[in-house]
Protein backbone atom coordinates (compact mmCIF):
# COMPACT_ATOMS: atom_id res chain seq x y z
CA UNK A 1 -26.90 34.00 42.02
CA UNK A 2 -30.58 34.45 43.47
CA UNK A 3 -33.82 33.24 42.15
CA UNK A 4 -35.47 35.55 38.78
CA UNK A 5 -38.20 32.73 36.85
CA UNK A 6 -40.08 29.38 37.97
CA UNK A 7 -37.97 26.63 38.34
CA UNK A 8 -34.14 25.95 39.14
CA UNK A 9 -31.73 28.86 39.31
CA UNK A 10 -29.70 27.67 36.67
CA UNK A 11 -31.16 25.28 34.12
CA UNK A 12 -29.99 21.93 33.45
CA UNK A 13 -28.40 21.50 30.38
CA UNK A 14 -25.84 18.41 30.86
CA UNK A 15 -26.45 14.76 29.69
CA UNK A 16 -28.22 12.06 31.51
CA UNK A 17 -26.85 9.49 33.10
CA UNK A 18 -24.55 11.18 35.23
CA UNK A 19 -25.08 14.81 34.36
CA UNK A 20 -21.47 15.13 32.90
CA UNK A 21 -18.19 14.40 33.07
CA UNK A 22 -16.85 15.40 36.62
CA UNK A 23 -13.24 15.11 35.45
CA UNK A 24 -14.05 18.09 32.30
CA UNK A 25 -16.71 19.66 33.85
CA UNK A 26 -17.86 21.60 37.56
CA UNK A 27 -21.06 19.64 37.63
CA UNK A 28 -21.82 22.03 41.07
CA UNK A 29 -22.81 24.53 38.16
CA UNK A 30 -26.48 23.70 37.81
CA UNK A 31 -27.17 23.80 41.43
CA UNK A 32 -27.00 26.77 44.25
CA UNK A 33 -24.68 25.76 46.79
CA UNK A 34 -26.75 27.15 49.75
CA UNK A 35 -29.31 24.04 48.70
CA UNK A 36 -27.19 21.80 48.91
CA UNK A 37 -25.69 22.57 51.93
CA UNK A 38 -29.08 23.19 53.59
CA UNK A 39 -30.29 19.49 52.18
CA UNK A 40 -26.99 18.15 53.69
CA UNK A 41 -27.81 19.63 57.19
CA UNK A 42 -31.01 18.60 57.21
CA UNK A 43 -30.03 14.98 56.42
CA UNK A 44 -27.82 14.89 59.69
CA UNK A 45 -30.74 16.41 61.30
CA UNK A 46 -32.59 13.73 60.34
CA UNK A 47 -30.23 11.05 61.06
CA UNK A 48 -30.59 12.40 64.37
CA UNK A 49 -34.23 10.92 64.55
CA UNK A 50 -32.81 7.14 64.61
CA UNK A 51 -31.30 7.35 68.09
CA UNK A 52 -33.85 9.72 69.14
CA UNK A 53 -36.33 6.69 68.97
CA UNK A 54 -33.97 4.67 70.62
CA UNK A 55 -34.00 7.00 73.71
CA UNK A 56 -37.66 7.45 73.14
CA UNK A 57 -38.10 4.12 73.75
CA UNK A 58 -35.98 3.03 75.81
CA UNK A 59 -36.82 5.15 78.45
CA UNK A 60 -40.98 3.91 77.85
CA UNK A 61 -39.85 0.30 78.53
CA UNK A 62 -38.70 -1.02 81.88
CA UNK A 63 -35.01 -0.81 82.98
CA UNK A 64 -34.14 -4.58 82.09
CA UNK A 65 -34.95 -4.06 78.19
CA UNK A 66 -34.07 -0.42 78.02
CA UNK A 67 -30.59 -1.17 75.91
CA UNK A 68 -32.13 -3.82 73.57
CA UNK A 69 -34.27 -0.93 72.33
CA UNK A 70 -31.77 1.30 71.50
CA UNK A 71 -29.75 -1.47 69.70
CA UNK A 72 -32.92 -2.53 67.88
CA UNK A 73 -33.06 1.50 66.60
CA UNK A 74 -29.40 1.72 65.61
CA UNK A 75 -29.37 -2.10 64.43
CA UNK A 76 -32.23 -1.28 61.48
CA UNK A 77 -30.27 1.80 60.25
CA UNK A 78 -27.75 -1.15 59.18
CA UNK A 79 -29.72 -2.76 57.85
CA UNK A 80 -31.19 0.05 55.94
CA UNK A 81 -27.98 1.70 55.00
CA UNK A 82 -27.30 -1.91 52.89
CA UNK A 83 -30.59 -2.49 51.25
CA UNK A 84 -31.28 1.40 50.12
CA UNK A 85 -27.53 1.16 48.96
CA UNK A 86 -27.32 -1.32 46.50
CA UNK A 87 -31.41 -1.26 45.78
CA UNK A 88 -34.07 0.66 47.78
CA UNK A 89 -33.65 3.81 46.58
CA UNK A 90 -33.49 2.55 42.87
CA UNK A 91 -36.74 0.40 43.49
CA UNK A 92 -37.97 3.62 45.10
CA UNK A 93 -37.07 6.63 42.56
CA UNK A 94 -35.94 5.11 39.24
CA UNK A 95 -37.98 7.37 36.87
CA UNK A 96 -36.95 4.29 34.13
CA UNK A 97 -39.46 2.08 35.98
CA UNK A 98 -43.14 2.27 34.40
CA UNK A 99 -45.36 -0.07 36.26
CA UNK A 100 -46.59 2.74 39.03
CA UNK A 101 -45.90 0.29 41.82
CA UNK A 102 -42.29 0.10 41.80
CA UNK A 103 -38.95 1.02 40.37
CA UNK A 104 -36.55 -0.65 38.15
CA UNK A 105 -33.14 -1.36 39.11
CA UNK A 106 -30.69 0.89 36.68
CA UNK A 107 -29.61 2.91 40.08
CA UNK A 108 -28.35 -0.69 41.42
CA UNK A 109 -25.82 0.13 43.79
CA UNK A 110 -26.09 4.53 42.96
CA UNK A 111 -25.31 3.67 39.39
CA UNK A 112 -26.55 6.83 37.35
CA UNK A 113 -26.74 8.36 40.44
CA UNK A 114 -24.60 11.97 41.12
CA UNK A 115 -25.23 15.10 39.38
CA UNK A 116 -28.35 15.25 37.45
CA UNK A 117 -31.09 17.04 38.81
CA UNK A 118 -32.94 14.74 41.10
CA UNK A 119 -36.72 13.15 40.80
CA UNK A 120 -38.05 15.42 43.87
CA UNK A 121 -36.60 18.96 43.07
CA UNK A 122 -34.59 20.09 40.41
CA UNK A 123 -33.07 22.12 43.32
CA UNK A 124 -30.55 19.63 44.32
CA UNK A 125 -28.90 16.94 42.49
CA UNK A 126 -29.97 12.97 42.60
CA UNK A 127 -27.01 11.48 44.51
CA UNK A 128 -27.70 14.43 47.78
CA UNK A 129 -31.28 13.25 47.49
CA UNK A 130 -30.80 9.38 47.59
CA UNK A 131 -28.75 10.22 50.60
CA UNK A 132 -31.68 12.34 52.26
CA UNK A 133 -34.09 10.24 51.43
CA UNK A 134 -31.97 6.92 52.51
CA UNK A 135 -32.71 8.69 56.07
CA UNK A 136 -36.57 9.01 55.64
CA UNK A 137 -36.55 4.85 55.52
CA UNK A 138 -34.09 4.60 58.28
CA UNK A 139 -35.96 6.78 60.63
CA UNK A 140 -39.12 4.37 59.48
CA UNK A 141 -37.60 1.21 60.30
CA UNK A 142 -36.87 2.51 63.47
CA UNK A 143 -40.49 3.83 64.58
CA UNK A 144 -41.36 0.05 63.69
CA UNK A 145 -38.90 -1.14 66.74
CA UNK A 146 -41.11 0.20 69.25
CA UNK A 147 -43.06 -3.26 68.40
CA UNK A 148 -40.32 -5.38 69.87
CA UNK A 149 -40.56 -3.80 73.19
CA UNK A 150 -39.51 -6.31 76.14
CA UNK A 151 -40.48 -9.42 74.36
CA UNK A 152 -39.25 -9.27 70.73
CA UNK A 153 -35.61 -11.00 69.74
CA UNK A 154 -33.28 -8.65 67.97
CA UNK A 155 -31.91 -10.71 65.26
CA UNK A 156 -35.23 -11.77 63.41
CA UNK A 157 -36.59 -8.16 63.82
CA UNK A 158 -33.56 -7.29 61.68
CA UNK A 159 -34.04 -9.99 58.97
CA UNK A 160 -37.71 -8.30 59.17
CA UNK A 161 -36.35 -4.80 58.36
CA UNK A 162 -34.79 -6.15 55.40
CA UNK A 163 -37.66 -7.78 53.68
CA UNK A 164 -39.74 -5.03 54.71
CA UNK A 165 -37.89 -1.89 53.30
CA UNK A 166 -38.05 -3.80 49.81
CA UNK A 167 -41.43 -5.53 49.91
CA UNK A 168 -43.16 -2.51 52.04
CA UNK A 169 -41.54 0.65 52.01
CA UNK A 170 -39.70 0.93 48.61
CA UNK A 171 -43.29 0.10 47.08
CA UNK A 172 -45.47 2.85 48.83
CA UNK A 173 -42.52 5.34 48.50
CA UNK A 174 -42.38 4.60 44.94
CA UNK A 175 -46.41 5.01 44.91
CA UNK A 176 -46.76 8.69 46.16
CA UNK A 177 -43.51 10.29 45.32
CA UNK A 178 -41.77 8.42 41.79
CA UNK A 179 -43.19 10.50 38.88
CA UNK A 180 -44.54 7.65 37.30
CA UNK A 181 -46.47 6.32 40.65
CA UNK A 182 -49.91 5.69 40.69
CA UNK A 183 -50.35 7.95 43.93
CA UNK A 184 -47.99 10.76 42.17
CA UNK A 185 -50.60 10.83 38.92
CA UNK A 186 -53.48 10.86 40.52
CA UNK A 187 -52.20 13.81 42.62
CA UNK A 188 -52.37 12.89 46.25
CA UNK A 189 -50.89 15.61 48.38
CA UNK A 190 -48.26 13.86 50.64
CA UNK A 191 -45.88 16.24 51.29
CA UNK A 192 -42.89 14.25 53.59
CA UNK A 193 -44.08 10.84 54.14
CA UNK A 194 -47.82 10.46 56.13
CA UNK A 195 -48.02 7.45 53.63
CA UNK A 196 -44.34 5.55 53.61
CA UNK A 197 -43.39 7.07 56.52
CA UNK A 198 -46.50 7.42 59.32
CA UNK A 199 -49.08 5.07 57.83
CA UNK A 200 -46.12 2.26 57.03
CA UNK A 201 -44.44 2.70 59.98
CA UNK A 202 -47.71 2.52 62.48
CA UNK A 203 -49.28 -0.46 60.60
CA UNK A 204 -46.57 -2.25 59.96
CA UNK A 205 -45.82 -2.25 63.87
CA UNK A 206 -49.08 -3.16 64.93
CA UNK A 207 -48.69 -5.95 62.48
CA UNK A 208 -46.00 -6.83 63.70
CA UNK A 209 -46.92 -6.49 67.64
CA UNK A 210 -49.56 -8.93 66.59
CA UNK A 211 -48.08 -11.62 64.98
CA UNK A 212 -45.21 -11.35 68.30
CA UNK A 213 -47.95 -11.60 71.29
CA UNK A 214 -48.94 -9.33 74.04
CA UNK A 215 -46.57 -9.22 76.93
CA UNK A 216 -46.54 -11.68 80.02
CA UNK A 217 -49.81 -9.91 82.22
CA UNK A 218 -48.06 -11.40 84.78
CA UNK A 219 -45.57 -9.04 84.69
CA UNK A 220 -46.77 -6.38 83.92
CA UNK A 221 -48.06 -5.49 87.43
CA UNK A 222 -47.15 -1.81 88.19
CA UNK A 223 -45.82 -0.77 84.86
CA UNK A 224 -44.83 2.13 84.23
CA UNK A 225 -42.11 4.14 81.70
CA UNK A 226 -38.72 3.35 83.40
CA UNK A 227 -37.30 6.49 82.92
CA UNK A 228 -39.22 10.18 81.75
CA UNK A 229 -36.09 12.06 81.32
CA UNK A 230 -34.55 9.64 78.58
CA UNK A 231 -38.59 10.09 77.04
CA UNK A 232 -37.71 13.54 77.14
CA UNK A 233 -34.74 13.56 75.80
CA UNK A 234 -35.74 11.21 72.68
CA UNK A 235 -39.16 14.18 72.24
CA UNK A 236 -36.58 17.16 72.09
CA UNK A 237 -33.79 14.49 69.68
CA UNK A 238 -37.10 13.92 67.72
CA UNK A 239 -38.05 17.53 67.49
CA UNK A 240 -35.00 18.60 66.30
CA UNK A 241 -34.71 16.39 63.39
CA UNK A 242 -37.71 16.77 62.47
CA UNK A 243 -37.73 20.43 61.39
CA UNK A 244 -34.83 18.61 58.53
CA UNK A 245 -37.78 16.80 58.02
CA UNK A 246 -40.29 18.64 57.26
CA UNK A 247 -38.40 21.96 56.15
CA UNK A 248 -36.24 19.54 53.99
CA UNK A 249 -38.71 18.33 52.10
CA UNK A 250 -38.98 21.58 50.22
CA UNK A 251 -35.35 20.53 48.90
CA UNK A 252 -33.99 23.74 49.01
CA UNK A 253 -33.37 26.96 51.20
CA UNK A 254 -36.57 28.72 50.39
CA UNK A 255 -40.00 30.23 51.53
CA UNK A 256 -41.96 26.49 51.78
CA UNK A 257 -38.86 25.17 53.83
CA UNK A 258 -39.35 27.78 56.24
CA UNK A 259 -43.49 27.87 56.00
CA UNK A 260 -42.74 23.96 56.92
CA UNK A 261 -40.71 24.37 59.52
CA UNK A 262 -43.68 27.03 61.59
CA UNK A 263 -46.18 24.48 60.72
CA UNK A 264 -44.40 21.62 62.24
CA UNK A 265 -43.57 23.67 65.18
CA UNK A 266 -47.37 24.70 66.09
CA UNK A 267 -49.16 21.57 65.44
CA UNK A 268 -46.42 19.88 67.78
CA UNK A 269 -47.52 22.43 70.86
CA UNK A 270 -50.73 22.75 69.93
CA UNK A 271 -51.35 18.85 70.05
CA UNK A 272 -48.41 18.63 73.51
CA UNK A 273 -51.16 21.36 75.14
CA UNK A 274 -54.13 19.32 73.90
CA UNK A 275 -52.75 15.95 74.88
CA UNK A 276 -51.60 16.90 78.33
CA UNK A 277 -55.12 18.58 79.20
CA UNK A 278 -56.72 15.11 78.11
CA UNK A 279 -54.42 13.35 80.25
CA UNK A 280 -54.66 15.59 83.06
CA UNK A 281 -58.84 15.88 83.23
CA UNK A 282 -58.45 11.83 84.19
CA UNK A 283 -55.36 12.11 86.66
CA UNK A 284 -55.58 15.73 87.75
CA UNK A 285 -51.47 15.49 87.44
CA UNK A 286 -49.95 17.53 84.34
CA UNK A 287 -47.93 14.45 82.53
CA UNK A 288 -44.47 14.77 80.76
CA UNK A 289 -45.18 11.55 78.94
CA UNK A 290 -48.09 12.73 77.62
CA UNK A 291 -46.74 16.45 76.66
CA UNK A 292 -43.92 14.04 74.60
CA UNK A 293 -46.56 11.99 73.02
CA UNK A 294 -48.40 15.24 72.05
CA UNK A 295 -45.55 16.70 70.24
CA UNK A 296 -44.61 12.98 68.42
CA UNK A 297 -48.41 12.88 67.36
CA UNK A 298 -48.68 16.40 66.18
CA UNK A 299 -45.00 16.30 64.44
CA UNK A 300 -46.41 12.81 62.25
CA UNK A 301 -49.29 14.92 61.45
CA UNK A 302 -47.57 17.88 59.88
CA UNK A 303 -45.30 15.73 58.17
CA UNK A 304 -47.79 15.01 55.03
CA UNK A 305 -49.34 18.68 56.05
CA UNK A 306 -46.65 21.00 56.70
CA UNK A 307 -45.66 22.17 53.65
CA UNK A 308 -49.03 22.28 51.83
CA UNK A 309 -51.27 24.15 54.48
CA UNK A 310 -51.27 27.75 55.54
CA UNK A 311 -49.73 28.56 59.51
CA UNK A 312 -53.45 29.60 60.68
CA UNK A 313 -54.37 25.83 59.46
CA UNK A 314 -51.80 24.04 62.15
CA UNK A 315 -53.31 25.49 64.94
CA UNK A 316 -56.72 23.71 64.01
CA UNK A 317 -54.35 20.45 62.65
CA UNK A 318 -52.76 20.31 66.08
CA UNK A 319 -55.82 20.60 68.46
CA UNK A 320 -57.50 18.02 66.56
CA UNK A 321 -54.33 15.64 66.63
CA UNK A 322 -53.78 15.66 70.12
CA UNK A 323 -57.67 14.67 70.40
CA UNK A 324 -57.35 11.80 67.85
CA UNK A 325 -54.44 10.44 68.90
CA UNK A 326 -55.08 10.21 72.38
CA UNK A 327 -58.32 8.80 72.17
CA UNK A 328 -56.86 6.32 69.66
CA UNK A 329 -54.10 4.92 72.00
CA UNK A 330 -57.29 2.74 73.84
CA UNK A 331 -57.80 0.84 70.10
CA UNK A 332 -54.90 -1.08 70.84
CA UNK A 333 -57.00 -2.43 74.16
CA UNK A 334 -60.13 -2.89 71.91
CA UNK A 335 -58.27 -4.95 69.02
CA UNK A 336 -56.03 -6.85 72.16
CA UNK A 337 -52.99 -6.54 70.28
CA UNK A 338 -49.80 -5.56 72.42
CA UNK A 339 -49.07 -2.02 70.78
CA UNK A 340 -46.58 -1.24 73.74
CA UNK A 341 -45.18 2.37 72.55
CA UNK A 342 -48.40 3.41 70.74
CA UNK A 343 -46.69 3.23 67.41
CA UNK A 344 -50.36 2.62 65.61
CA UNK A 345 -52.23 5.73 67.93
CA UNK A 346 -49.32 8.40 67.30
CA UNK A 347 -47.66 7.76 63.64
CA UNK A 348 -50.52 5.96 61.71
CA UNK A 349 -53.29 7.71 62.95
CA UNK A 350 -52.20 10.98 63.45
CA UNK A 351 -50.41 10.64 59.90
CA UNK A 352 -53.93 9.81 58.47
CA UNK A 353 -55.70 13.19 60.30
CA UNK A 354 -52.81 15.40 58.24
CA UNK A 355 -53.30 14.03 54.99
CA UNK A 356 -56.90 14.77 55.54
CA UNK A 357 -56.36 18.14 56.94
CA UNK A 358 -54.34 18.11 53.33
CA UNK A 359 -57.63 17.95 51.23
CA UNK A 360 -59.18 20.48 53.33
CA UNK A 361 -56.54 23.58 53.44
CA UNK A 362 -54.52 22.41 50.71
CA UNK A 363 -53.32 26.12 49.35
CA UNK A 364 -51.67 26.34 45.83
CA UNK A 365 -50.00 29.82 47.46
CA UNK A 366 -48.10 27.65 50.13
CA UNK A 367 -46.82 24.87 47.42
CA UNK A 368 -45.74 27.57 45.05
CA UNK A 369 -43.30 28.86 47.82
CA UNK A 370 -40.22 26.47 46.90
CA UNK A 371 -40.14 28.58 43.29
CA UNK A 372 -40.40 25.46 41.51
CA UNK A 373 -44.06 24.48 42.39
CA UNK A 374 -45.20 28.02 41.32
CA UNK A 375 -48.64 27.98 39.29
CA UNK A 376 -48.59 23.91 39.42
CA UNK A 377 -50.94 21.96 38.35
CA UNK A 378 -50.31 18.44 38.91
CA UNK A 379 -50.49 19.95 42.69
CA UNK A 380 -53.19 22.73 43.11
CA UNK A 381 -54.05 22.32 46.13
CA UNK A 382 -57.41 20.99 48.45
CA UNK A 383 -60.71 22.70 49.10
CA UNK A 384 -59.39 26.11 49.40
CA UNK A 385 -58.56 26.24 46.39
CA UNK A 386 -62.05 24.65 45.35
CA UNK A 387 -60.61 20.66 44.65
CA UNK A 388 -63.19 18.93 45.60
CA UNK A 389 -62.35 16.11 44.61
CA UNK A 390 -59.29 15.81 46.68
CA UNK A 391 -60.92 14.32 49.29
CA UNK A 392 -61.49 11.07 47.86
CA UNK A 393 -58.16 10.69 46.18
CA UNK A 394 -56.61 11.48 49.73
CA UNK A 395 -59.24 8.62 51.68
CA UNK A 396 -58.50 5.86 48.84
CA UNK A 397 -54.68 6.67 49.18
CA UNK A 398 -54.91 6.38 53.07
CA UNK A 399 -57.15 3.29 52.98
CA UNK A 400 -54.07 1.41 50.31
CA UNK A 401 -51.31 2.37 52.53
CA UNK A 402 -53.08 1.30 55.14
CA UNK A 403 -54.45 -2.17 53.69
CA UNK A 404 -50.76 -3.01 52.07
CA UNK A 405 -48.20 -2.30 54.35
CA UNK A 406 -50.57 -4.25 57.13
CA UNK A 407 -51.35 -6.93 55.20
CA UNK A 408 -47.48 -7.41 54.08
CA UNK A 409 -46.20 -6.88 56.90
CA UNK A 410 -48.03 -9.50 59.01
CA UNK A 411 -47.22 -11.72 55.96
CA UNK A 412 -43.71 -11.16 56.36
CA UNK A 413 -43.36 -11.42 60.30
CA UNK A 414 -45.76 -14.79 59.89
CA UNK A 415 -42.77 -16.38 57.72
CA UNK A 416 -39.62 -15.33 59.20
CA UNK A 417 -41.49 -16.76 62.82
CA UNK A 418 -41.60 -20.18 61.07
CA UNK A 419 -37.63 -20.62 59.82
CA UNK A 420 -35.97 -22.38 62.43
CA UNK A 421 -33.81 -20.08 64.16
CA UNK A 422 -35.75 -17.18 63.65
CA UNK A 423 -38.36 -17.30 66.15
CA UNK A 424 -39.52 -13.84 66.93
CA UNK A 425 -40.15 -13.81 70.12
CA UNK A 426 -38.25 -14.71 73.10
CA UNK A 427 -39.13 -17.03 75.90
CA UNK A 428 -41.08 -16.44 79.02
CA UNK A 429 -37.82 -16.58 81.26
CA UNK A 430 -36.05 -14.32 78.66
CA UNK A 431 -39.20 -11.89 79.44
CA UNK A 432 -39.03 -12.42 83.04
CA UNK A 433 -34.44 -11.95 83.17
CA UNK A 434 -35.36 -9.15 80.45
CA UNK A 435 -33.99 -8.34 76.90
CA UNK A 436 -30.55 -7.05 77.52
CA UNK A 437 -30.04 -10.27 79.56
CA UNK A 438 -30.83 -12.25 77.39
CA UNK A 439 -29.91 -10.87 73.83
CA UNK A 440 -27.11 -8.64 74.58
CA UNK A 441 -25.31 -9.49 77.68
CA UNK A 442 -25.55 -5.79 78.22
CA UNK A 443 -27.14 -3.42 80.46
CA UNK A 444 -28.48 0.35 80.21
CA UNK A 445 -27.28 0.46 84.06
CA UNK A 446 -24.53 -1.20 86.10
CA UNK A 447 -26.54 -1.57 89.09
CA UNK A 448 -28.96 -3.37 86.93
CA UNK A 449 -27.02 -6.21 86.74
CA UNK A 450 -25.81 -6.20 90.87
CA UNK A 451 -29.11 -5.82 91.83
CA UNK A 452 -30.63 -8.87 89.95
CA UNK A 453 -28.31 -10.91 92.19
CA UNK A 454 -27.97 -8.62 95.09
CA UNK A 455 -30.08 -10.50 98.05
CA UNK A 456 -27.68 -13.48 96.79
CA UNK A 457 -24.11 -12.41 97.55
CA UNK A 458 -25.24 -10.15 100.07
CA UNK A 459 -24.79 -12.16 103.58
CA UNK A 460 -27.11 -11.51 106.35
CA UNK A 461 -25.99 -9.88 109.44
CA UNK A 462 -25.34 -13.41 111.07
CA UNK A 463 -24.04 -14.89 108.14
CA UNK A 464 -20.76 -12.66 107.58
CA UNK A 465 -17.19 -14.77 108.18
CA UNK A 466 -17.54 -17.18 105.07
CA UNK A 467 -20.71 -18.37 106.33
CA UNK A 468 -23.07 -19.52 102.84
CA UNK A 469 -26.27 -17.78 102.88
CA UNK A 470 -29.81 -18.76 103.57
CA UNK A 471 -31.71 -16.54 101.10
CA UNK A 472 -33.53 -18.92 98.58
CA UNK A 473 -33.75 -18.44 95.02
CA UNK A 474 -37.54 -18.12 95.21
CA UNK A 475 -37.45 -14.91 97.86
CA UNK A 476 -34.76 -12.86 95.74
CA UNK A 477 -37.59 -10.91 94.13
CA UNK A 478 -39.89 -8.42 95.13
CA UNK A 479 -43.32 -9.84 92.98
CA UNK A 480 -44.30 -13.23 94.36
CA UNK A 481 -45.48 -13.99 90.85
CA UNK A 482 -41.57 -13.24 89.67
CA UNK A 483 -40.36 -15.63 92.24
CA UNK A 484 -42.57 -18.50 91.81
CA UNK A 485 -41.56 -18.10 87.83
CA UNK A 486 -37.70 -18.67 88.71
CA UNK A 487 -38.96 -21.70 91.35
CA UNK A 488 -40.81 -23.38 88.34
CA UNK A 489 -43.65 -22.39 89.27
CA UNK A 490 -46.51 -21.03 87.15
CA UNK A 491 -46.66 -17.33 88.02
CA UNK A 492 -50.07 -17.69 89.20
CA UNK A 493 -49.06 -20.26 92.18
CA UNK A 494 -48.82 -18.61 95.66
CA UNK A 495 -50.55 -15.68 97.20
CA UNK A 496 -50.41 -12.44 94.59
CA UNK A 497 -51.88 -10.02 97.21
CA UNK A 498 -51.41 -6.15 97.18
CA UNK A 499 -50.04 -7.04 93.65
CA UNK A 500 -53.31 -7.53 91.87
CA UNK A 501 -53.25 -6.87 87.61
CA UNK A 502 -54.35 -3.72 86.98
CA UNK A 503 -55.73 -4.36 83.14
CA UNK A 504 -53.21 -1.39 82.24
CA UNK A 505 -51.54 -4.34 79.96
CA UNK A 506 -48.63 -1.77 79.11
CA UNK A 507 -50.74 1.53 79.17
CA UNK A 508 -47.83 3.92 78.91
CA UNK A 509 -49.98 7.00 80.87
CA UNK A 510 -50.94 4.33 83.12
CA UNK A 511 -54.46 5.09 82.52
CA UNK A 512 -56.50 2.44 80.73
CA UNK A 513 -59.97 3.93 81.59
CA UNK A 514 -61.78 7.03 82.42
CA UNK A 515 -62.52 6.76 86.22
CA UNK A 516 -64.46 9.78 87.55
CA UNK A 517 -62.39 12.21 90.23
CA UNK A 518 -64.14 12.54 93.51
């Protein structure tokens, strides 16, 4: 069976509902099996993205919260797997919903969900892409856990997740890619998400991060990512899910999947090469941190782009991503809000610069490639192909994803902090012990744990035969400020010298300004 007219390789011809009777009937008939099975690949590829983060991050924060950051990743794909289950992806796709903002809720629990073709491509059938897209939210909910970082308490971050895949995502989903959304009719060219995915995601974390607090300053002396290879290796578990994606998103085994694919891979080195030169004209030092945040930013921005703009296009989308989004990681010192993993600089921003680029090199020739988009026009494409008017329908979708999933988001956050019992944030000894302390019991290291404690079960040289040690509490740290903290003390009391703030507040390059190089 191969491709020969616009549209599905076989058409559909069964009943709604369902699509047919699986007990009478091979309802595999109206679909080509290599699109499924690509769309299935791609979904563990993408699944792949949740833990990714959870390296990503934990390797950004400091040893004594690195855990708690991979259980806060893995935690919200629980949460996510219940809520899109019985009704996110219904609130998200039902085509029987009207109102433009949000679904209905006749696929409660994947009712009338399996065989007929599905709302994004007739290429594949509904209940595959419920379970793709099911990984598109989780993979969201966990770019918002970087707002947690070493100060945020697991269990009402969860209860967050909840209210906001409903409230948030399911909305703004519904929005730009439900054929009766607002976003959808007005033709706004989001390809894979820079609107429910990269906008949502960086707003509603720097919502979040406000309404939570910026870290202790105290201790934050010296900070720096705890570990660059588990950064690295959360980049390359990134990277690889994210050519499922991106080349996903063309639901099918075909030319736009593959066009995708290229796109994502050159704006990702393009903006790695950009970011690292930024980095290194201020530290004359070539940074692996920063070569991972180039390829995050430049992957966000091809994910509205990459399969709507021509190759020669990414090379220009990446150069100018690594520039935005590098500059924009000092906003977050600016606005004084606590963004520690850049969340806002690297998914909203950069996901705004590719749905721009969108309106610019748009090409009808690059949508038509998935044989169903051929000679479209509820999508023809951005200024190349002489839209004009693009532009503004691109700016007043970016400026309502922005505005909502902020503005909910902070809402949301602001009421579960006032239940009882749900406190977000954990206390200033719970900061100082850290998070897997004090919310799992669990540690990312063994020696984490003996070290905390070593100086006390550790006898001096004159002390060995039984004798009890003479090591107070106060002296078992290395930062006075940490010691006068466990004392009682206010971290200010005593002598802080040779450990003097920096103002870095969390800078993950460790470079809050531009200082000249002798």
């Amino acid at each position: 069976m191969s491709y020969t007219s616009v549209g599905a390789p076989t058409e559909f011809n069964g009943t709604e509902g369902l699509g047919g009777d699986s007990s009478t009937t091979n309802l595999n008939q109206w679909y080509q099996s290599g699109d499924s099975a690509y769309i299935i690949v791609a979904s563990a590829m993408v699944l792949l993205m949740v833990p990714g983060l959870g390296f990503l991050y934990s390797g950004l924060a400091r040893r004594k919260s690195a855990l708690t950051m991979i259980w806060a990743c893995l935690g919200s794909f629980s949460i996510i797997t219940f809520q899109w289950y019985f009704w996110g992806y219904s609130l998200a796709f039902s085509a029987s919903g009207t109102s433009g903002f949000i679904g209905d809720l006749k696929h409660f629990g994947l009712q009338n969900t399996l065989a007929v073709p599905s709302p994004g491509s007739p290429l594949i059938p509904e209940l595959l892409y419920s379970f793709y897209q099911m990984m598109f939210a989780a993979v969201t909910a966990a770019i918002i856990m970087g707002a947690v970082a070493e100060r945020g308490r697991l269990i009402p971050a969860m209860v967050f997740v909840f209210f906001w895949a409903t409230l948030v995502y399911c909305p703004v989903a519904c929005w730009v890619w439900n054929i009766n959304g607002w976003a959808f009719g007005y033709g706004v060219l989001d390809y894979a998400g820079g609107g429910p995915v990269e906008i949502v995601s960086g707003m509603s974390a720097l919502a979040y991060s406000m309404v939570l607090g910026r870290r202790q300053e105290k201790m934050m002396l010296n900070f720096r990512p705890h570990n660059v290879s588990l950064i690295t290796l959360g980049t390359i578990l990134l990277w690889f899910g994210w050519l499922g994606f991106n080349g996903g998103s063309a639901f099918g085994a075909n030319l736009r999947a593959v066009t995708a694919s290229w796109n994502s891979n050159i704006t990702a080195m393009f903006a790695a090469a950009t970011w690292v030169i930024l980095d290194w004209r201020l530290a004359r030092k070539w940074s692996m941190v920063g070569w991972c945040s180039g390829v995050i930013s430049g992957l966000v921005a091809a994910t509205p782009s990459s399969g709507f703009i021509p190759l020669w296009a990414s090379v220009i989308l990446g150069i100018t991503t690594g520039v935005v989004a590098n500059f924009a990681t000092k906003i977050k010192f600016l606005i004084k809000i606590d963004d520690a993993m850049d969340v806002f600089a690297e998914h909203a921003v950069a996901g705004m610069v590719g749905l721009i680029f969108n309106a610019f090199f748009g090409s009808s020739y690059v949508i038509g490639q998935d044989g169903v988009n051929t000679g479209s026009t509820s999508l023809p494409g951005g200024w190349l192909n002489q839209q004009w008017k693009i532009m503004y329908v691109q700016i007043a979708y970016i400026v309502a994803c922005t505005a909502y999933s902020f503005v909910v988001s902070a809402l949301i956050a602001y009421a579960i902090n006032f239940i009882p019992g749900l406190k977000l944030r954990a206390s200033e000894e719970a900061e100082l012990v850290g998070m897997d302390d004090d919310q799992l019991g669990e540690f990312a290291y063994d020696y984490v744990e003996v070290r905390r404690d070593y100086l006390a079960w550790t006898p001096a040289k004159h002390e060995r035969d039984g004798h009890e040690h003479t090591v107070a509490p106060g002296q078992r740290h290395g930062i006075s400020e940490h010691s006068n903290m466990i004392e009682g003390k206010a971290p200010s009391e005593g002598s802080s010298e040779g450990h003097e703030h920096t103002g870095i507040g969390g800078d993950r390059h460790g470079v809050a300004t531009e200082k000249p190089v002798a």
